[in-house]
N, C-alpha and C. Protein backbone atom coordinates (compact mmCIF):
# COMPACT_ATOMS: atom_id res chain seq x y z
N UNK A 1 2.33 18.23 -21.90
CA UNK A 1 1.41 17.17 -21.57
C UNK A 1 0.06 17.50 -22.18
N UNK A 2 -0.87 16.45 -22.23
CA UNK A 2 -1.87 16.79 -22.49
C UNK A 2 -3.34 15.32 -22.41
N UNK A 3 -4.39 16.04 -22.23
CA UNK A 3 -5.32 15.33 -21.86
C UNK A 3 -5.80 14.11 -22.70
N UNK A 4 -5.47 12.50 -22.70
CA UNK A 4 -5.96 12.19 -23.74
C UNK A 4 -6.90 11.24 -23.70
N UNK A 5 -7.54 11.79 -22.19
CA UNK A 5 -9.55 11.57 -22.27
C UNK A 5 -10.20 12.05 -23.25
N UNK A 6 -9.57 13.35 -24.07
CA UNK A 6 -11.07 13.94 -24.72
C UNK A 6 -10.91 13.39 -25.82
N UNK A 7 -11.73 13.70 -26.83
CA UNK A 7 -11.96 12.73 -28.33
C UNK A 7 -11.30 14.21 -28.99
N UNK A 8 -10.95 15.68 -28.87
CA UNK A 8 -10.72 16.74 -29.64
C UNK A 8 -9.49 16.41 -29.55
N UNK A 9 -8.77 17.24 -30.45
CA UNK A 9 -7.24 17.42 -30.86
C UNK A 9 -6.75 18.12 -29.28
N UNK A 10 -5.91 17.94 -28.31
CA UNK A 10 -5.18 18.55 -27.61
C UNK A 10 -4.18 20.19 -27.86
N UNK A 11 -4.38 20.76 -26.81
CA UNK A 11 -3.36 21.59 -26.78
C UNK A 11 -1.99 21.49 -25.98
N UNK A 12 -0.51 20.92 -26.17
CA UNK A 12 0.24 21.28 -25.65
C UNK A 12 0.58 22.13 -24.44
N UNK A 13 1.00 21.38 -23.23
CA UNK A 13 1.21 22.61 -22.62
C UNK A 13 3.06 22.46 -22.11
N UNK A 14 3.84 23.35 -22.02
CA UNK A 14 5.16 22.77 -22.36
C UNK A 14 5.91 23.10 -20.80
N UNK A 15 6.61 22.92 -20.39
CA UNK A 15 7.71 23.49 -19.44
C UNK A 15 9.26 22.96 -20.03
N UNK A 16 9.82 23.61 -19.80
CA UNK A 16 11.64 23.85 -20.25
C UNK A 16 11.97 23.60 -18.75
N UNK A 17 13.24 22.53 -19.16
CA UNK A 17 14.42 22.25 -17.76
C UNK A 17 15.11 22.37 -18.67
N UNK A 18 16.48 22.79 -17.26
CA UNK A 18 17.68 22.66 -17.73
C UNK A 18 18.39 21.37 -18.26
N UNK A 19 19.47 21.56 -19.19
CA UNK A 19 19.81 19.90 -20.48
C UNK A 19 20.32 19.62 -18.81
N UNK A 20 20.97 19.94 -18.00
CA UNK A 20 21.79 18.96 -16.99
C UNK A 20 20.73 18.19 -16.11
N UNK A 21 19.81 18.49 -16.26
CA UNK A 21 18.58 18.00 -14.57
C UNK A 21 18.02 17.12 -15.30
N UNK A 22 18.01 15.98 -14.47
CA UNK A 22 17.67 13.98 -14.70
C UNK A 22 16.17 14.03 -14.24
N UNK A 23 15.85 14.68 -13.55
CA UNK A 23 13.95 14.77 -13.28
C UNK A 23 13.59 16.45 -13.01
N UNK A 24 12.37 16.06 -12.89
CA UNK A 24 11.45 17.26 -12.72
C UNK A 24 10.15 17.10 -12.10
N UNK A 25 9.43 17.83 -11.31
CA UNK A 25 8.07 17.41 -11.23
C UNK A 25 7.10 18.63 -11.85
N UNK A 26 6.14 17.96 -12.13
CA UNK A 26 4.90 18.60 -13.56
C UNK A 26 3.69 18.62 -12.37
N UNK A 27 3.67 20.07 -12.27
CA UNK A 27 2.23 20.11 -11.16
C UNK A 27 1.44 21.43 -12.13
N UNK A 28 0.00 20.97 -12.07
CA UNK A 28 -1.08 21.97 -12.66
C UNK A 28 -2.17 21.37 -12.30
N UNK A 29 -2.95 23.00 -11.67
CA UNK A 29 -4.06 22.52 -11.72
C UNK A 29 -5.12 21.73 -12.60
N UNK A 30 -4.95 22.18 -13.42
CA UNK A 30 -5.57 21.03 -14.72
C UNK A 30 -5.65 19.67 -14.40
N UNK A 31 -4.84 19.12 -13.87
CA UNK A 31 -4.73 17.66 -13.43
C UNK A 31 -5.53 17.46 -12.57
N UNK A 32 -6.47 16.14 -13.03
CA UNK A 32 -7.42 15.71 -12.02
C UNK A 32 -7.16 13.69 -12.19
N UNK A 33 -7.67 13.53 -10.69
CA UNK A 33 -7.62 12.46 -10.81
C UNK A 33 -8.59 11.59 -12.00
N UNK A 34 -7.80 9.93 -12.07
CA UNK A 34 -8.62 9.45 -12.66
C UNK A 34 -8.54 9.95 -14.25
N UNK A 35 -8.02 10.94 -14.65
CA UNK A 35 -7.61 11.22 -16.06
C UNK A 35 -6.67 10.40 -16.95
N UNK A 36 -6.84 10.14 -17.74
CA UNK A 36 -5.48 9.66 -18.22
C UNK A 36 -4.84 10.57 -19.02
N UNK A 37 -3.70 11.04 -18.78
CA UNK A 37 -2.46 12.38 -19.34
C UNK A 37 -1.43 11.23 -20.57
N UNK A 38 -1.57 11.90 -21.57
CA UNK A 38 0.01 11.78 -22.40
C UNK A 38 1.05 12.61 -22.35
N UNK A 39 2.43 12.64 -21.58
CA UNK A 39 3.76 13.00 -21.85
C UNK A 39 4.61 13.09 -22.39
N UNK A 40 5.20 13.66 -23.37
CA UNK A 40 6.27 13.93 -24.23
C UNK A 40 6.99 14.35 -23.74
N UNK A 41 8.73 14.11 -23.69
CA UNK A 41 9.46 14.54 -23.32
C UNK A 41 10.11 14.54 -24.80
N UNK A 42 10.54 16.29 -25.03
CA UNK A 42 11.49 16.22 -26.30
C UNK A 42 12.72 17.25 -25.86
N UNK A 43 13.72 16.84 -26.93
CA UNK A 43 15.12 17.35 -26.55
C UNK A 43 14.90 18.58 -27.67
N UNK A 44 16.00 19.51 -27.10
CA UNK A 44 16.02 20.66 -28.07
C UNK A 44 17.47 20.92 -28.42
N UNK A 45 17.47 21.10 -30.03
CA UNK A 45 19.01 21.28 -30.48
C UNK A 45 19.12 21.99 -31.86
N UNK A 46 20.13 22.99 -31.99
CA UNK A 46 19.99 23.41 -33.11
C UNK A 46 19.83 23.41 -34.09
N UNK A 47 19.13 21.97 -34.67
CA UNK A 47 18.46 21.27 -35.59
C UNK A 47 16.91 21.10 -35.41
N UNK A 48 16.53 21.94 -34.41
CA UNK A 48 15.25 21.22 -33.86
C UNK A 48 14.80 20.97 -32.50
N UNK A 49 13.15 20.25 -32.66
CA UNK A 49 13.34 19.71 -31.70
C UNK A 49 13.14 17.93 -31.88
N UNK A 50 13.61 17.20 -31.15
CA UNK A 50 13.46 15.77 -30.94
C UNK A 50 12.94 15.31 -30.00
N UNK A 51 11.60 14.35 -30.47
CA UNK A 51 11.06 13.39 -29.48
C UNK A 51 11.69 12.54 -28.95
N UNK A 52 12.22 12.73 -27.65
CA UNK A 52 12.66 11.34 -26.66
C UNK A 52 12.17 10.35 -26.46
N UNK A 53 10.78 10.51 -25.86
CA UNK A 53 10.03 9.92 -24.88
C UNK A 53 8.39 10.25 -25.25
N UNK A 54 7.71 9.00 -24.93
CA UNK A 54 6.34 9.59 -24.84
C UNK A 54 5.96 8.32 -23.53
N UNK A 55 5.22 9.23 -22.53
CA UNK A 55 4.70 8.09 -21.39
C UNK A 55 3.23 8.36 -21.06
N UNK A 56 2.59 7.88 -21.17
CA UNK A 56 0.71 7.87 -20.54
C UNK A 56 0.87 7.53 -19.20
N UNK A 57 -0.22 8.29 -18.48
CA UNK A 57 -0.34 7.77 -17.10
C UNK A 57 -1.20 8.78 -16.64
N UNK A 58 -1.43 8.48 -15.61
CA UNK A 58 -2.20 8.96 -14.59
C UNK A 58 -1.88 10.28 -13.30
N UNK A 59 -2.14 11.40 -12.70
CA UNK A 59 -1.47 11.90 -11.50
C UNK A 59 -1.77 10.56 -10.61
N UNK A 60 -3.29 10.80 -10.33
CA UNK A 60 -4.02 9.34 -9.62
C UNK A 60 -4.58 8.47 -10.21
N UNK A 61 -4.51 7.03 -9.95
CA UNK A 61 -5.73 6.52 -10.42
C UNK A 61 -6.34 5.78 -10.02
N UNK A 62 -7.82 5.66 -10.36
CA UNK A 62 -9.26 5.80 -9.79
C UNK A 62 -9.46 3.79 -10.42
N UNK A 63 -9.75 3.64 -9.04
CA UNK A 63 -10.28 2.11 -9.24
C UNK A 63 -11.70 2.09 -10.75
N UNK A 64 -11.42 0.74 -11.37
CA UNK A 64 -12.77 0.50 -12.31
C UNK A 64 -14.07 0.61 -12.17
């Protein structure tokens, strides 16, 4: 995931599940409300890795 309030290039931060498990939950302190986060979810295979998924969102979010 990574922060994509700031105007700088992001750093990655990654966690590994197992290929069988359908969810997960992503907790860090880093997360503050009112942020807006980008998510990547990519698959890994002996070719690589592959982008699945990308989702934006929020932990919370903060009225306008």
């Amino acid at each position: 995931w990574c922060n994509s309030s700031r105007s700088e290039p992001c750093l990655l931060d990654w966690r590994k599940v197992l290929s069988n498990s359908t969810e997960t939950v992503i907790e860090s302190d880093q997360f503050q409300p009112g942020v807006r986060y980008n998510f990547y979810l990519y698959g890994c295979t002996n070719q690589g890795y592959q982008l699945l998924r990308s989702i934006i969102g929020y932990v919370e979010e903060l009225e306008a």
